[in-house]
PDB file of N, CA and C in Angstrom:
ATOM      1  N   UNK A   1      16.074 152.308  18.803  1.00  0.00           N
ATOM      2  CA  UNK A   1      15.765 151.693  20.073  1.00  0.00           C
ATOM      3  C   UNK A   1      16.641 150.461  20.253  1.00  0.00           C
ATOM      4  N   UNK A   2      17.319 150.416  21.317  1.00  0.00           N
ATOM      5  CA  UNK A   2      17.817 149.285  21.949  1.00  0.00           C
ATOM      6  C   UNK A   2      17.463 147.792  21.942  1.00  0.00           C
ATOM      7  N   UNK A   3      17.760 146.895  22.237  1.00  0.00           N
ATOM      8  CA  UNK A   3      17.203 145.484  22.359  1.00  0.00           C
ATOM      9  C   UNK A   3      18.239 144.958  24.013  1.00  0.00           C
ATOM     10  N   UNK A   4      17.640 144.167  24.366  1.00  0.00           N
ATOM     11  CA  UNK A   4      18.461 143.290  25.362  1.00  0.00           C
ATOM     12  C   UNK A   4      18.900 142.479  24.757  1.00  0.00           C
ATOM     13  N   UNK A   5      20.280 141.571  25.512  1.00  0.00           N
ATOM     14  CA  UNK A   5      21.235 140.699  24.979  1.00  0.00           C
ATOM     15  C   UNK A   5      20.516 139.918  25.544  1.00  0.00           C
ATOM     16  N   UNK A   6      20.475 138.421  25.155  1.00  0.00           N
ATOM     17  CA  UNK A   6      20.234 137.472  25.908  1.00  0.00           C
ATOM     18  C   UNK A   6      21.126 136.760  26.513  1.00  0.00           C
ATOM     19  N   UNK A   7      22.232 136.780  26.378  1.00  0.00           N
ATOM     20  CA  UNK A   7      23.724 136.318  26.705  1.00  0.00           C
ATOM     21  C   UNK A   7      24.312 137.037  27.945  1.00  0.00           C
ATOM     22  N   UNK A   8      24.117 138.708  27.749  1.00  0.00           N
ATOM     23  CA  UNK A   8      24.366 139.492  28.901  1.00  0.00           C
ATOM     24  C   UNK A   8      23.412 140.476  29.699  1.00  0.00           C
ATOM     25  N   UNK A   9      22.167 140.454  28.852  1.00  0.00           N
ATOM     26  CA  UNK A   9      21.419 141.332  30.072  1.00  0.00           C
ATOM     27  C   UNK A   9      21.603 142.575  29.800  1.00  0.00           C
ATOM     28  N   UNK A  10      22.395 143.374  29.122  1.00  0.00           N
ATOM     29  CA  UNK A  10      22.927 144.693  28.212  1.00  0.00           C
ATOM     30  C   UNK A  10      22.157 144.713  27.463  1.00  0.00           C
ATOM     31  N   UNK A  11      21.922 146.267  26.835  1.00  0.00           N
ATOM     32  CA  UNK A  11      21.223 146.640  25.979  1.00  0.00           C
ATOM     33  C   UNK A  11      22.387 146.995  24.847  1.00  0.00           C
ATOM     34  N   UNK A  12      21.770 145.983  23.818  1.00  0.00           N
ATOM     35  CA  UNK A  12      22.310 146.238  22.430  1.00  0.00           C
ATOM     36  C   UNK A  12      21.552 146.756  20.997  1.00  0.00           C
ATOM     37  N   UNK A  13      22.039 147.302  20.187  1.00  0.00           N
ATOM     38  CA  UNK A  13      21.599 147.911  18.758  1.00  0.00           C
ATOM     39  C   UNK A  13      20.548 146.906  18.453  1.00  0.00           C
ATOM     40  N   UNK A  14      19.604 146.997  18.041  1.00  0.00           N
ATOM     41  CA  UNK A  14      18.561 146.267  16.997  1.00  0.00           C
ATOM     42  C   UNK A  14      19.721 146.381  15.878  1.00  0.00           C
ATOM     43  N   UNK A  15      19.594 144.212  14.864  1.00  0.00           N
ATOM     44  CA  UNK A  15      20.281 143.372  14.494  1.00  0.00           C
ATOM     45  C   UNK A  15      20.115 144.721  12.659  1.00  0.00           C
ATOM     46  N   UNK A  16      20.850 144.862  12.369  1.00  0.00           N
ATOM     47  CA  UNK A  16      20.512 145.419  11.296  1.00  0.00           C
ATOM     48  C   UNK A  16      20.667 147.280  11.066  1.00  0.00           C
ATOM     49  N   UNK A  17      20.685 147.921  12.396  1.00  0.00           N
ATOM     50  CA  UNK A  17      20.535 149.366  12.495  1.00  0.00           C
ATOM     51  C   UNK A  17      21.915 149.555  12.705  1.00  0.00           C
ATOM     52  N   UNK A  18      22.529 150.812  12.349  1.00  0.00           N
ATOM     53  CA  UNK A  18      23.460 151.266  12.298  1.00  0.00           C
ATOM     54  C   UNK A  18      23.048 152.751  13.135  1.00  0.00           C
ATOM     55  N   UNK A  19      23.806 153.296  14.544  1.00  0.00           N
ATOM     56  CA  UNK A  19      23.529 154.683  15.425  1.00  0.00           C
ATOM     57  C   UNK A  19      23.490 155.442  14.301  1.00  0.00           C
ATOM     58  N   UNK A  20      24.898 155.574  13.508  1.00  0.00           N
ATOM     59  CA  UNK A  20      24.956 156.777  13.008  1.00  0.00           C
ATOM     60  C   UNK A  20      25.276 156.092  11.701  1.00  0.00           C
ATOM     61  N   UNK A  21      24.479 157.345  10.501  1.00  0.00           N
ATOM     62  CA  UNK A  21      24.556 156.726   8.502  1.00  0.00           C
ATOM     63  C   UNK A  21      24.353 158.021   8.134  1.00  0.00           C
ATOM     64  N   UNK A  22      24.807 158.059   6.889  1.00  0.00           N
ATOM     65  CA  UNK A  22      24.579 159.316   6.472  1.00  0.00           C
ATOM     66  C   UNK A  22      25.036 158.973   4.515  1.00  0.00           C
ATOM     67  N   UNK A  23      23.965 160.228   4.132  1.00  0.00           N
ATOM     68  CA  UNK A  23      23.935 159.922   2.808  1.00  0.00           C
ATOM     69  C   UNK A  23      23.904 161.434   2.255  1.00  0.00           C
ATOM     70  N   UNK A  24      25.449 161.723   1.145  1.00  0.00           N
ATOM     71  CA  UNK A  24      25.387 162.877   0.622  1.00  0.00           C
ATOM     72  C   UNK A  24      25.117 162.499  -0.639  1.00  0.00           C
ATOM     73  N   UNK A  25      24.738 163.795  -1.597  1.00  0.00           N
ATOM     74  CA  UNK A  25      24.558 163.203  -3.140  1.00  0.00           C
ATOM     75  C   UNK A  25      24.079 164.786  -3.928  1.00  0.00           C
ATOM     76  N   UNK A  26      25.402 164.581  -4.575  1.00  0.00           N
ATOM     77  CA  UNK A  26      25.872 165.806  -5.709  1.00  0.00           C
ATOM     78  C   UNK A  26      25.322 165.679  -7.161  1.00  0.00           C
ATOM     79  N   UNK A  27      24.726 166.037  -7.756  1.00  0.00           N
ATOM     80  CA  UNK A  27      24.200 166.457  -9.027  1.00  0.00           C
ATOM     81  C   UNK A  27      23.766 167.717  -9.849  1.00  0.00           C
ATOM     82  N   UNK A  28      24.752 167.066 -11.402  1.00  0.00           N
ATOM     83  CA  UNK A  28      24.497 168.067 -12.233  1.00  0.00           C
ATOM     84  C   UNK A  28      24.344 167.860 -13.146  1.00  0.00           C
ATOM     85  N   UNK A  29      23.473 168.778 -13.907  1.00  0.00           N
ATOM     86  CA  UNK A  29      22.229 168.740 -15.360  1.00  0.00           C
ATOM     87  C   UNK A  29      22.729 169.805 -16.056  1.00  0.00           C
ATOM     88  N   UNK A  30      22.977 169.703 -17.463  1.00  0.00           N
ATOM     89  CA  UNK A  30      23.050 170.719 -17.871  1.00  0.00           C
ATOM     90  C   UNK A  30      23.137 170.521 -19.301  1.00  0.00           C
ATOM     91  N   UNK A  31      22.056 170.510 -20.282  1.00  0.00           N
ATOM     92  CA  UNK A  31      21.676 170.120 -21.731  1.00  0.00           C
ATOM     93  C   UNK A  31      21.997 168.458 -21.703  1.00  0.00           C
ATOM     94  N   UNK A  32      22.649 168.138 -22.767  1.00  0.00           N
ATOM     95  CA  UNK A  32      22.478 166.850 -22.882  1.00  0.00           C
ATOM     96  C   UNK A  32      22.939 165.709 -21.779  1.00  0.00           C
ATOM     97  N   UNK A  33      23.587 166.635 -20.951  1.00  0.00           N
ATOM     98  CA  UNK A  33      24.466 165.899 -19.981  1.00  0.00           C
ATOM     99  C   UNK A  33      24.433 165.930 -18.240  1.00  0.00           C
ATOM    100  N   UNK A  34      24.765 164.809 -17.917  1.00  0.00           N
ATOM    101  CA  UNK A  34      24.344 164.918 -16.459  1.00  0.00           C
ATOM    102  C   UNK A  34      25.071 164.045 -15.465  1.00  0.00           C
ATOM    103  N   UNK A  35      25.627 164.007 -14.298  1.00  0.00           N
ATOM    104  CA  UNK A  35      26.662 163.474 -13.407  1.00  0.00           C
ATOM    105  C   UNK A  35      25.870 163.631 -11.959  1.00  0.00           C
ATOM    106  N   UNK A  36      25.790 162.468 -11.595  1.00  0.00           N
ATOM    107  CA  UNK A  36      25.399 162.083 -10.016  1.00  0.00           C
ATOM    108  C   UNK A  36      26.667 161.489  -9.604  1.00  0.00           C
ATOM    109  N   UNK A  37      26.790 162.023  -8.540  1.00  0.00           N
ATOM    110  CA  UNK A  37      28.086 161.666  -7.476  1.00  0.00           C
ATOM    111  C   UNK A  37      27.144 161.075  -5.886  1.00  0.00           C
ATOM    112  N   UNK A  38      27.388 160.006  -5.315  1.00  0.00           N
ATOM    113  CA  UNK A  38      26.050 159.349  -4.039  1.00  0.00           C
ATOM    114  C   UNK A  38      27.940 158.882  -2.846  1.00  0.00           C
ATOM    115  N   UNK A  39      27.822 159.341  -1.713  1.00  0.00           N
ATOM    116  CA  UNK A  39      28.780 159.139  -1.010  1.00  0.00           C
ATOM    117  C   UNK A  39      27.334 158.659   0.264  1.00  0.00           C
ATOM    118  N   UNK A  40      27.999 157.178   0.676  1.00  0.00           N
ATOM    119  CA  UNK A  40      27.176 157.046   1.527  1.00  0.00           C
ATOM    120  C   UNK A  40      28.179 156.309   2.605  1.00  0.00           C
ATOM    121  N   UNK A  41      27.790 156.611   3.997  1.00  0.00           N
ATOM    122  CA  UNK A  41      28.300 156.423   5.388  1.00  0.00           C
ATOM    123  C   UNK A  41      27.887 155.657   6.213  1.00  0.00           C
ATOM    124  N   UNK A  42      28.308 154.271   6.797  1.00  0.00           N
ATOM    125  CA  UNK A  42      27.337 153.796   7.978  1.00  0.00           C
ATOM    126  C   UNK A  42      28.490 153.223   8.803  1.00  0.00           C
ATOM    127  N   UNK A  43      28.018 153.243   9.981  1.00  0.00           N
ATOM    128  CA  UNK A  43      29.133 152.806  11.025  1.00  0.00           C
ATOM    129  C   UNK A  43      28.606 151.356  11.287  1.00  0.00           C
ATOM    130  N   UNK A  44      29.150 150.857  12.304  1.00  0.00           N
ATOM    131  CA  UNK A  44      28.988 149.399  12.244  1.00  0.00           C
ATOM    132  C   UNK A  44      27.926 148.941  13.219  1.00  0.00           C
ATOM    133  N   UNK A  45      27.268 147.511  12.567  1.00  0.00           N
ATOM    134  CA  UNK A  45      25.444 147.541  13.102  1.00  0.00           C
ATOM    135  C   UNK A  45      25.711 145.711  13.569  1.00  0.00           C
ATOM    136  N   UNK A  46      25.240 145.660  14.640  1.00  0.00           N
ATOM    137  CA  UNK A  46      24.752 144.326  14.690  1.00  0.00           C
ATOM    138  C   UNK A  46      24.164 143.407  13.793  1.00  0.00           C
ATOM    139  N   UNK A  47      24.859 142.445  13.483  1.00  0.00           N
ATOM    140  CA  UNK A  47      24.211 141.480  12.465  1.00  0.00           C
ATOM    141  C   UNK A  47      23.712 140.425  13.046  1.00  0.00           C
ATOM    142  N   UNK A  48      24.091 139.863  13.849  1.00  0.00           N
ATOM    143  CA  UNK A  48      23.215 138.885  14.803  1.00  0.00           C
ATOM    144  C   UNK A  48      24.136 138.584  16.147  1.00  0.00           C
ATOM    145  N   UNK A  49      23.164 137.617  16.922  1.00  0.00           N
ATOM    146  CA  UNK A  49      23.741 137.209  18.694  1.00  0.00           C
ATOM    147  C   UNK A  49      23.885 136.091  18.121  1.00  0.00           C
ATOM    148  N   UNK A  50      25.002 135.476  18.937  1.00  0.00           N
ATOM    149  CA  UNK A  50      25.095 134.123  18.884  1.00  0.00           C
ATOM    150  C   UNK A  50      25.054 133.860  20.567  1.00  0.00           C
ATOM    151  N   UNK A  51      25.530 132.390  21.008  1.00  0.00           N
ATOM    152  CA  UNK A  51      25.569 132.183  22.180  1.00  0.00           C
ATOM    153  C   UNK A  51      27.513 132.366  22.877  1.00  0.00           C
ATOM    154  N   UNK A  52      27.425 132.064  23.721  1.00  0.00           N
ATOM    155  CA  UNK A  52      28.820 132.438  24.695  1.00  0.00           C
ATOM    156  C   UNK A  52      29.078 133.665  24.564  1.00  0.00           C
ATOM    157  N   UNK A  53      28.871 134.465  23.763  1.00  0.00           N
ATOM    158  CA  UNK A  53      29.675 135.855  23.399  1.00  0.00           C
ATOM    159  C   UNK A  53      29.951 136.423  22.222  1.00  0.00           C
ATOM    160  N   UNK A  54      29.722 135.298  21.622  1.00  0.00           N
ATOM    161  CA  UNK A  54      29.822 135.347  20.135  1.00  0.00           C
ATOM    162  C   UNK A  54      28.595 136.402  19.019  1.00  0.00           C
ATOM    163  N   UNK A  55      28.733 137.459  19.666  1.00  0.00           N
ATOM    164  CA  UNK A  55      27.754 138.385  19.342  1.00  0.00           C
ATOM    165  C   UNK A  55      28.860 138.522  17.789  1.00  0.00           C
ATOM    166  N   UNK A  56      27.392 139.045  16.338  1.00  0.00           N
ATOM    167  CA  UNK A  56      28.872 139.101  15.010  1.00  0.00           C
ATOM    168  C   UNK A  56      28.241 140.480  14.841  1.00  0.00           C
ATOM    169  N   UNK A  57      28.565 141.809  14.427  1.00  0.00           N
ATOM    170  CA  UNK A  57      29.134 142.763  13.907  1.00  0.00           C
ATOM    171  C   UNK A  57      29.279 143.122  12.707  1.00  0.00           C
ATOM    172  N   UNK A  58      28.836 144.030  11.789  1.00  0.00           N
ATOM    173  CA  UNK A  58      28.658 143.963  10.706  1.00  0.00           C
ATOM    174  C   UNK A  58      30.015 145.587  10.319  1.00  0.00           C
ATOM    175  N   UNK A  59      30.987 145.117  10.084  1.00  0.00           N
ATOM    176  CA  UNK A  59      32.022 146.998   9.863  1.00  0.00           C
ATOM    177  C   UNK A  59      31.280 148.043   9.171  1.00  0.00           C
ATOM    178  N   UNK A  60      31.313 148.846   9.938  1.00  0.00           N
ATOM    179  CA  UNK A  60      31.000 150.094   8.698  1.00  0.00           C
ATOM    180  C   UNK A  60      31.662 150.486   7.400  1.00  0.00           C
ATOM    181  N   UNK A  61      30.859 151.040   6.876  1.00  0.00           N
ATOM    182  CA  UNK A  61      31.425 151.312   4.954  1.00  0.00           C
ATOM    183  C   UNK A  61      31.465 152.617   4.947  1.00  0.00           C
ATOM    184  N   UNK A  62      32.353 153.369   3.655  1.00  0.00           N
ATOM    185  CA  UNK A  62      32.219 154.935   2.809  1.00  0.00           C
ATOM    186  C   UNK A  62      32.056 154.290   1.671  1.00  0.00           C
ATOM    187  N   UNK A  63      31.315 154.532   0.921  1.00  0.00           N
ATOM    188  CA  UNK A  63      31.099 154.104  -0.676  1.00  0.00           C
ATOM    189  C   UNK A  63      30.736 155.135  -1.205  1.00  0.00           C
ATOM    190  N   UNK A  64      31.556 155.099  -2.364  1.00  0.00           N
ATOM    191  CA  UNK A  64      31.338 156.670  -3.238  1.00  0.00           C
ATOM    192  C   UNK A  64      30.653 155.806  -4.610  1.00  0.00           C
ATOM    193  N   UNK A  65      29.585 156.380  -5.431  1.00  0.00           N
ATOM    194  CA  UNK A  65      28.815 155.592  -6.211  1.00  0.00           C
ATOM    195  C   UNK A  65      29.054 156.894  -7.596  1.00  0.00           C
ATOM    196  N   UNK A  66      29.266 156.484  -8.560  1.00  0.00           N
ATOM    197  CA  UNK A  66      29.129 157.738  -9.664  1.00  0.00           C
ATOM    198  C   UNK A  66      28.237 157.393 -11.033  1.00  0.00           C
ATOM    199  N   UNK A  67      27.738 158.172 -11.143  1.00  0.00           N
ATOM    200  CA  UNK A  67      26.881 157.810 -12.888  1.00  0.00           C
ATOM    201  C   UNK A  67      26.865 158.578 -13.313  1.00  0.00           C
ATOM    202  N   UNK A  68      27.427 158.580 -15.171  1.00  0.00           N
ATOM    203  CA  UNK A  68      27.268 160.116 -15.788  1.00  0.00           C
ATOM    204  C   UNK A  68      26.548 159.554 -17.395  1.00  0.00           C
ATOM    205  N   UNK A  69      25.533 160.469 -17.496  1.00  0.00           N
ATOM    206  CA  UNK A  69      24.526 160.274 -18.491  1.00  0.00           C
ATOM    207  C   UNK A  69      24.615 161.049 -19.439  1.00  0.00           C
ATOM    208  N   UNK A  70      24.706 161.063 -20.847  1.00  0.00           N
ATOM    209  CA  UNK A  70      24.598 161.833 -22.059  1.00  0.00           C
ATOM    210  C   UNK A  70      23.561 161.620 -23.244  1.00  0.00           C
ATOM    211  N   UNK A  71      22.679 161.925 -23.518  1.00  0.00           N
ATOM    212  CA  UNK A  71      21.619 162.004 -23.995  1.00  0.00           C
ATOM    213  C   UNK A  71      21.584 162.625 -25.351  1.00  0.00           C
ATOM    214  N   UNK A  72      21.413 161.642 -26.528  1.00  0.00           N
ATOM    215  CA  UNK A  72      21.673 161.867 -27.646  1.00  0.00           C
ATOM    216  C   UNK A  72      20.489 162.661 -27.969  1.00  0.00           C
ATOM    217  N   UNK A  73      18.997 162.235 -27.692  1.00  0.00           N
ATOM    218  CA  UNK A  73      17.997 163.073 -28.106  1.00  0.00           C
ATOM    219  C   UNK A  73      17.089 162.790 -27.167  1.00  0.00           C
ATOM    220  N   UNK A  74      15.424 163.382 -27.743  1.00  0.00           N
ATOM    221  CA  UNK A  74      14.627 162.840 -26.584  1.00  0.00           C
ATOM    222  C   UNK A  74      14.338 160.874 -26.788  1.00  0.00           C
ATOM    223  N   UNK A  75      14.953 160.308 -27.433  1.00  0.00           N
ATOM    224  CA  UNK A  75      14.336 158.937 -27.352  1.00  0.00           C
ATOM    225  C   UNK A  75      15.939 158.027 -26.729  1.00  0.00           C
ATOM    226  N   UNK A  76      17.001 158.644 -26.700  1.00  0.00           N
ATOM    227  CA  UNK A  76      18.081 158.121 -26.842  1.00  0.00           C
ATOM    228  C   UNK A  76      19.447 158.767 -25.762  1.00  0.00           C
ATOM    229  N   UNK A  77      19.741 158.514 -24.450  1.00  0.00           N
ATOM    230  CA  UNK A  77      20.463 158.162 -23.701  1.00  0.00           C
ATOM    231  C   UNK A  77      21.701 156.586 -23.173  1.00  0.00           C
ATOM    232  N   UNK A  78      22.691 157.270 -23.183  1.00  0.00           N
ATOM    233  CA  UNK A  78      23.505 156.824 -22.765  1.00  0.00           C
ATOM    234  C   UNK A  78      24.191 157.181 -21.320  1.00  0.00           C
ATOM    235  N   UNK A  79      24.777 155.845 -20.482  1.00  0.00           N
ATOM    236  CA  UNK A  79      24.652 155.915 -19.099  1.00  0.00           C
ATOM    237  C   UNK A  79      26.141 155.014 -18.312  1.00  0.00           C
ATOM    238  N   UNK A  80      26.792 155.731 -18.016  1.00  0.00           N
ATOM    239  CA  UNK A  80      28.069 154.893 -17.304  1.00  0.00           C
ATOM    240  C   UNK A  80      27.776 155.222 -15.705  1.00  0.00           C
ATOM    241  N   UNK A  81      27.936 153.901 -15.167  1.00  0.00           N
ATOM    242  CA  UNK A  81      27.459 153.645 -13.586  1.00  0.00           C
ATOM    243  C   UNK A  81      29.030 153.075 -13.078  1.00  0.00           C
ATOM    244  N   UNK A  82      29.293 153.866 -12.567  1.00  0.00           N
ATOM    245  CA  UNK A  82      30.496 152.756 -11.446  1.00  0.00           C
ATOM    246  C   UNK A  82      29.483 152.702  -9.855  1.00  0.00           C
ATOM    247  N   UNK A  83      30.293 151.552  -9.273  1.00  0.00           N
ATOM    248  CA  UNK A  83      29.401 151.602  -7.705  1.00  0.00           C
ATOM    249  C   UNK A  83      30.865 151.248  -7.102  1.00  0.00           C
ATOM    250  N   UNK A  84      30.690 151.232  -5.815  1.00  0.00           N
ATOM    251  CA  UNK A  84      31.438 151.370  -4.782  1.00  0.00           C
ATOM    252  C   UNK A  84      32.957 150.827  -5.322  1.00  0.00           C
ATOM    253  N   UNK A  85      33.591 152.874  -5.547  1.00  0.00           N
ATOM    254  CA  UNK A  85      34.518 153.638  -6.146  1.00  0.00           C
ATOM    255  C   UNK A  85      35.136 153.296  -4.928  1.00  0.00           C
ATOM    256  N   UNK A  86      35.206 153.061  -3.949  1.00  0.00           N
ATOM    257  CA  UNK A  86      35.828 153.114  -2.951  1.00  0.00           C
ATOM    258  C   UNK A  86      36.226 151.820  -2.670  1.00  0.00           C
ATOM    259  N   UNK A  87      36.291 151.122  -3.538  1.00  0.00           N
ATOM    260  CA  UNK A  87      36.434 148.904  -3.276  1.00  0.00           C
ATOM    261  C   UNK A  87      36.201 148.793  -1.678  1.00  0.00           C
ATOM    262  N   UNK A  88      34.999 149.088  -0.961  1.00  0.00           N
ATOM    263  CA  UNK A  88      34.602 148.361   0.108  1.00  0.00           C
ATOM    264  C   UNK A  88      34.337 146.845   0.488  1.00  0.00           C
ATOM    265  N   UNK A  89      34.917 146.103   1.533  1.00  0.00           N
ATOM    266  CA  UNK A  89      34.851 145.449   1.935  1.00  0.00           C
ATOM    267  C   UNK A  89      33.723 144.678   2.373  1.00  0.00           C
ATOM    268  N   UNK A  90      32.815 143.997   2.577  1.00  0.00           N
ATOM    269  CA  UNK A  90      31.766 143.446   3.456  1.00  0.00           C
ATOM    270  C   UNK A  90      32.588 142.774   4.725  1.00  0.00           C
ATOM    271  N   UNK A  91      32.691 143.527   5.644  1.00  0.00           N
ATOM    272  CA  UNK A  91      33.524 142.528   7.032  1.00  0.00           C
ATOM    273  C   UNK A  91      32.522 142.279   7.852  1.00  0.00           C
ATOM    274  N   UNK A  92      32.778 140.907   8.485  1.00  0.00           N
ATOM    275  CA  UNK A  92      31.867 141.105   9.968  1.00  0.00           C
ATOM    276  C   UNK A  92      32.992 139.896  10.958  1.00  0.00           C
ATOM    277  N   UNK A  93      32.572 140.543  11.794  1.00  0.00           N
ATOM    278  CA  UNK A  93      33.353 139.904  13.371  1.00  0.00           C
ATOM    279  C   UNK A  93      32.599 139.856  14.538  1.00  0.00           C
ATOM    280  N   UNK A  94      33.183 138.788  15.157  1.00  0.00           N
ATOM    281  CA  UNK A  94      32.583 138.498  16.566  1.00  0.00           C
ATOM    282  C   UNK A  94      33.154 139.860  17.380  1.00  0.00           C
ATOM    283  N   UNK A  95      32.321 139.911  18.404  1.00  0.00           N
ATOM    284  CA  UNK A  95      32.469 140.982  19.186  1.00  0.00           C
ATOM    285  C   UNK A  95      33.681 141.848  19.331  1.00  0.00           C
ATOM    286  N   UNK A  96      34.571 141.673  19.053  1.00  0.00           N
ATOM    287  CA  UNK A  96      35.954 142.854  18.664  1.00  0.00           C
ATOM    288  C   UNK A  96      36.451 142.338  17.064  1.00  0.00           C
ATOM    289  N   UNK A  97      36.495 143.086  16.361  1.00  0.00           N
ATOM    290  CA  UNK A  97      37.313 143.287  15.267  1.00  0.00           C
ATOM    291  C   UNK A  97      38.425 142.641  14.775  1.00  0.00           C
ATOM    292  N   UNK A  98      38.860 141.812  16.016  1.00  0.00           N
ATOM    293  CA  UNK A  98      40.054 141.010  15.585  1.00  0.00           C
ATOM    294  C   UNK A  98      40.033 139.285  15.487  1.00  0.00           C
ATOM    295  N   UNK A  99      38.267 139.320  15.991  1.00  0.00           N
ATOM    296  CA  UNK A  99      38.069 138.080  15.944  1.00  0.00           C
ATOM    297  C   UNK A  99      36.829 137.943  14.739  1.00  0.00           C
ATOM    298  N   UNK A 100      37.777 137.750  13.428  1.00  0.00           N
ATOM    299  CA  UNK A 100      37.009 138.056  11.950  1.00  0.00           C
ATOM    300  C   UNK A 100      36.310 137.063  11.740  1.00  0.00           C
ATOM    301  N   UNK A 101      34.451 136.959  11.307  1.00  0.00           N
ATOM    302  CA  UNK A 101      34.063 136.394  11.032  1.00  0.00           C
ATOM    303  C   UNK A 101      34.172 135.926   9.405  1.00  0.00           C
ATOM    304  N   UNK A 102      33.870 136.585   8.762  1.00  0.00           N
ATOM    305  CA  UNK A 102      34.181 136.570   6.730  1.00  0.00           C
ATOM    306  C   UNK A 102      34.121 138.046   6.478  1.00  0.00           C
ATOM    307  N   UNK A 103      34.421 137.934   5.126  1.00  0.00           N
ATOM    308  CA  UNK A 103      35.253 139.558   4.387  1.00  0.00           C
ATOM    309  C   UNK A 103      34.216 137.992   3.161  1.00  0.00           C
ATOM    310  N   UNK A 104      33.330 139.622   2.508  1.00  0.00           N
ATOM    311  CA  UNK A 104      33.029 139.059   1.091  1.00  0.00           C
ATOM    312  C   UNK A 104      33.483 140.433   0.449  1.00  0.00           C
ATOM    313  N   UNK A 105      34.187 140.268  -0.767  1.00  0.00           N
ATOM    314  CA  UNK A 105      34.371 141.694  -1.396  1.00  0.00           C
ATOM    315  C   UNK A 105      33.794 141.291  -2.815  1.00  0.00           C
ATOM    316  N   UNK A 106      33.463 142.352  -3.119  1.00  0.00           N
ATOM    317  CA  UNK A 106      32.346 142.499  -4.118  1.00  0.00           C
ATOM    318  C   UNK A 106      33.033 143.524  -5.395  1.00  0.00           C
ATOM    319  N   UNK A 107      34.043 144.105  -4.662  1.00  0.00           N
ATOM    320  CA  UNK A 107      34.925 144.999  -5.417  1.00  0.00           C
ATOM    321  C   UNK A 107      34.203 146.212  -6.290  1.00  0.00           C
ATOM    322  N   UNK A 108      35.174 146.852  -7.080  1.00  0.00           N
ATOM    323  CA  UNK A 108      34.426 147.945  -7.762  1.00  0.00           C
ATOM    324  C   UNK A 108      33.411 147.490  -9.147  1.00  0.00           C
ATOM    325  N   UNK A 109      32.398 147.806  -9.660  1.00  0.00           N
ATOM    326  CA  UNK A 109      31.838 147.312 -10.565  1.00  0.00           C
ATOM    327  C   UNK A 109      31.124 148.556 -11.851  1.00  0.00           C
ATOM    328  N   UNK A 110      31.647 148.580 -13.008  1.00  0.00           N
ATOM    329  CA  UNK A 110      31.122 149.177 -13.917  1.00  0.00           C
ATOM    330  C   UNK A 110      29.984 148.635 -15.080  1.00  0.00           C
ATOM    331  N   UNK A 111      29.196 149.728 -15.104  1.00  0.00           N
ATOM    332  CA  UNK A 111      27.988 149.591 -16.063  1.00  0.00           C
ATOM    333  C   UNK A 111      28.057 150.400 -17.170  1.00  0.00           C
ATOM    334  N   UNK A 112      27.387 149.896 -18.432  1.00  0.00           N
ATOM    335  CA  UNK A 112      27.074 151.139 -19.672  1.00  0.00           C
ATOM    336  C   UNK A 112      26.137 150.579 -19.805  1.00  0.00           C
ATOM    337  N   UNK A 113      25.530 151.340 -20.325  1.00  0.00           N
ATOM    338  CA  UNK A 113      23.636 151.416 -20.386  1.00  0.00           C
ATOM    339  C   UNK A 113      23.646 151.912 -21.984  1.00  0.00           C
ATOM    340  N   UNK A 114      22.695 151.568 -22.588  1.00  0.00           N
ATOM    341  CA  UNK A 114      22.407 152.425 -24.193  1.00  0.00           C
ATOM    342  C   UNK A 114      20.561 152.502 -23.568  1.00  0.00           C
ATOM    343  N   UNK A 115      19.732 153.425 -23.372  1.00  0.00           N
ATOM    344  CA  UNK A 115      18.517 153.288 -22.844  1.00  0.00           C
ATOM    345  C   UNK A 115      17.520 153.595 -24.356  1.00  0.00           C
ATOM    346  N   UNK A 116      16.696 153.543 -24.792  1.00  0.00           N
ATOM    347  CA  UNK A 116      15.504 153.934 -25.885  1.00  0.00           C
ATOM    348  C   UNK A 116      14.054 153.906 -24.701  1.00  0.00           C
ATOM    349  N   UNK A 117      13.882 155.387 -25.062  1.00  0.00           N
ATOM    350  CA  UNK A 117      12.128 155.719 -25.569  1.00  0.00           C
ATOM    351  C   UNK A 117      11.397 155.930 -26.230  1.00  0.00           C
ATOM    352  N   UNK A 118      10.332 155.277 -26.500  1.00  0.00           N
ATOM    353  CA  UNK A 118       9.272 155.068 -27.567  1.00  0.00           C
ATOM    354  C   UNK A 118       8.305 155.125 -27.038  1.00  0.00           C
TER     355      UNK A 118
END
């Protein structure tokens, strides 16, 4: 659902929603071993109004996420996580794209896990 601008009287995105997102996610099991692949999609969402025009914009992302797990027994797994394989950006801008508010990048980030159950 829509919101009104207060600046223009237009109906704009609720601050936070993105029209269109989408989330695929591939997985496979098979004895000790196992691989999740997470590709996720969002186009770009209102992050807040400001006044004069200065409406800011949040860019849309593709982030591909991967984790692959190997499992020594039932008490004992091991776990490598990468997240956004795709080095996405955090951008946001005032109402066109060329008028950049901040870029935080967060870059690609890897995990290993050693897990125990008892």
């Amino acid at each position: 659902m829509d919101s009104i601008s207060d600046n223009t009287n237009e109906p704009i995105a609720l601050p936070g929603t993105s029209d269109n997102s989408a989330n695929l996610v591939a997985y496979f099991e098979k004895g000790p071993f196992g691989a999740r692949v997470a590709y996720t999609y969002r186009e770009d969402f209102l992050h807040q109004e400001g006044a004069e025009g200065f409406v800011e914009f949040t860019e849309g992302t593709e982030i591909i996420d991967l984790n692959l797990d190997w499992r020594f027994n039932d008490q004992w797994r091991l776990r490598f996580s990468a997240y956004n394989l795709t080095d996405e950006q955090r951008r946001r801008y005032f109402v066109r794209p060329h008028l950049m508010s901040d870029i935080r990048d967060d870059g690609r980030s890897y995990v290993v896990e050693l897990r125990a159950n008892f």
